[in-house]
Protein backbone atom coordinates (compact mmCIF):
# COMPACT_ATOMS: atom_id res chain seq x y z
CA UNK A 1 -58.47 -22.18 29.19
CA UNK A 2 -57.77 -19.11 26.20
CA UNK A 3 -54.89 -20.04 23.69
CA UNK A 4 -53.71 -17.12 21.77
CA UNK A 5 -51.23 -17.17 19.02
CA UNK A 6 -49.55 -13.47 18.71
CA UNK A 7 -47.61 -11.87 16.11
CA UNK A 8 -45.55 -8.65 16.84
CA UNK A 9 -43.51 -6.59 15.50
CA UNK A 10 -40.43 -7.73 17.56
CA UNK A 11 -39.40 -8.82 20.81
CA UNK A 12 -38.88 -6.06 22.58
CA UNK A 13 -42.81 -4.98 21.86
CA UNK A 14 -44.08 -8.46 22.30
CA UNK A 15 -42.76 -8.31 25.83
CA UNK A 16 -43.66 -4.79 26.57
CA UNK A 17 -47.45 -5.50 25.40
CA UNK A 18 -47.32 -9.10 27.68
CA UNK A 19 -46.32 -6.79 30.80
CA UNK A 20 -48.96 -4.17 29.89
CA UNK A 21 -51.81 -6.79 29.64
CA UNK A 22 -50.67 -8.70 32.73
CA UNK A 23 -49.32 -11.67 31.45
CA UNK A 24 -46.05 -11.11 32.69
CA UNK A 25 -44.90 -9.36 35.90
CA UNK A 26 -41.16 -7.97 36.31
CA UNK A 27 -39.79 -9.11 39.48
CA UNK A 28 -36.13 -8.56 40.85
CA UNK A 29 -34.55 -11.84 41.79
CA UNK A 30 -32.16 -12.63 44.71
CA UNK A 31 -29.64 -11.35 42.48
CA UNK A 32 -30.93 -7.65 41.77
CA UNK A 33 -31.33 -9.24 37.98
CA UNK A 34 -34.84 -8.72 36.27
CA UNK A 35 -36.67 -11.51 35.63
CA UNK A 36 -40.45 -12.18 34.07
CA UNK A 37 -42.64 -14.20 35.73
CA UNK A 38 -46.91 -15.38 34.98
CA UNK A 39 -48.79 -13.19 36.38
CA UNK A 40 -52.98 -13.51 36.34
CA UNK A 41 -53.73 -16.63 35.96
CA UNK A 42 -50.96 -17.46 33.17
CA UNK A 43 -49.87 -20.88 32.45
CA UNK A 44 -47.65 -21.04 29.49
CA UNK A 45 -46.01 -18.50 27.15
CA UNK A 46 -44.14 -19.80 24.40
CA UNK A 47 -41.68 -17.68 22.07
CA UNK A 48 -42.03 -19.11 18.95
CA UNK A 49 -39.40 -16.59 16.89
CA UNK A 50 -39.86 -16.55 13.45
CA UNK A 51 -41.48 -18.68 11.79
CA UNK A 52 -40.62 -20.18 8.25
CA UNK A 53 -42.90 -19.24 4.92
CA UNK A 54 -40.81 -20.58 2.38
CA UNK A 55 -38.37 -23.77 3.08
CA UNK A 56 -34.67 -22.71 1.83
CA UNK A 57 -32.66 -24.80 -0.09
CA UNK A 58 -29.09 -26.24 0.83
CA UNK A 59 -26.52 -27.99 -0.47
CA UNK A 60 -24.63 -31.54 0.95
CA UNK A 61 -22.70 -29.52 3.18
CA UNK A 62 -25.30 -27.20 4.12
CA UNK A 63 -24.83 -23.83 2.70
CA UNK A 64 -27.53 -22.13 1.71
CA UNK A 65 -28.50 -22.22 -1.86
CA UNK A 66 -31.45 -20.45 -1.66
CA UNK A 67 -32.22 -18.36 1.64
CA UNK A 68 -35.99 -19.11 3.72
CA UNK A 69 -38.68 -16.60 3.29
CA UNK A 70 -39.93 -15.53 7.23
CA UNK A 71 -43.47 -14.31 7.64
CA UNK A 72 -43.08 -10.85 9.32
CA UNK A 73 -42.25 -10.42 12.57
CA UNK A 74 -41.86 -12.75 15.80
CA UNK A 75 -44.43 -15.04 17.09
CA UNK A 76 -45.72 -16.06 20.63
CA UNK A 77 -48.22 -18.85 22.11
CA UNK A 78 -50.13 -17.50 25.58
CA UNK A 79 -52.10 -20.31 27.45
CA UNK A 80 -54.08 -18.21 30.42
CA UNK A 81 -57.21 -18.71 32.16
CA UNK A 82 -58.16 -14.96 31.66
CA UNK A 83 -59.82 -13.47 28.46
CA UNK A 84 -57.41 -10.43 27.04
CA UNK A 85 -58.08 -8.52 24.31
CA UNK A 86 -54.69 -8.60 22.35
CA UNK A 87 -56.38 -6.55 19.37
CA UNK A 88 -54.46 -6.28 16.25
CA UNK A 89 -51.83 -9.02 17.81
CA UNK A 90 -53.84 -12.02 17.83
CA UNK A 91 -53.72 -14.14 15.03
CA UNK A 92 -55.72 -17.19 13.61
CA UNK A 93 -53.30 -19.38 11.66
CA UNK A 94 -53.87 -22.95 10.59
CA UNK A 95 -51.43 -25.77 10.09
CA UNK A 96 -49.56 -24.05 13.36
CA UNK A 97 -45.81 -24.89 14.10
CA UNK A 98 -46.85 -25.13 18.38
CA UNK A 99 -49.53 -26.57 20.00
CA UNK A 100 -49.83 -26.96 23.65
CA UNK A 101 -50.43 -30.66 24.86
CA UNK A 102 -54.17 -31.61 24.79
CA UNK A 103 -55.66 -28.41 22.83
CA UNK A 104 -56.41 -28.52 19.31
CA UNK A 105 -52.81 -27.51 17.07
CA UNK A 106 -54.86 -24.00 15.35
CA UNK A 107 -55.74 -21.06 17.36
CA UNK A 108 -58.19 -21.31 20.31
CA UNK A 109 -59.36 -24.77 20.25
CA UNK A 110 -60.70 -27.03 22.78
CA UNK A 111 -59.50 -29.97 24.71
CA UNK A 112 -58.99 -33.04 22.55
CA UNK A 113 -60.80 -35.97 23.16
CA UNK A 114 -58.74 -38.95 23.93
């Protein structure tokens, strides 16, 4: 199984490069809406958002004091049994806010032994 942890730009290109490397596939449901669906040999994708760099501050009631500091951009977690080369997207953070269930909690790590 490949984990990757992405970082783009925003959402709108995240899902635009996911299409374009397969991950997702745009179907029309019985509805005529869009909707995205795993596509070669996906199993999970997780939006993540933004994620936090600096904790904000609040008061009692809590309004914000100080504001949070977000690391650039928007964030995504692929699970896939297919090897894609997500170039300058693919990140290698530590101390990462997801994991998926049994794989090691930073980048592309292996099953954990229970």
């Amino acid at each position: 199984m490949e984990i990757y942890k992405l970082n783009y730009t925003d959402k709108e290109t995240a899902i635009a490069d996911l299409l374009a490397k397969g991950v997702y596939n745009e179907i029309t449901d019985l509805n005529n809406e869009p909707q995205l669906v795993y596509a070669n040999g996906t199993q999970a994708v997780v939006d993540i958002g933004k994620i936090v760099k600096t904790e904000g501050t609040y008061d009692e009631q809590g309004n914000v004091i100080v504001e949070p500091i977000y690391f650039d951009g928007v964030f995504y977690d692929v699970m896939t049994t297919e090897v894609i080369a997500f170039e300058v997207n693919e990140i290698f953070p530590v101390n990462c806010v997801h994991s998926f269930a049994g794989y090691a909690q930073d980048a592309d790590g292996p099953v954990l032994e229970v």
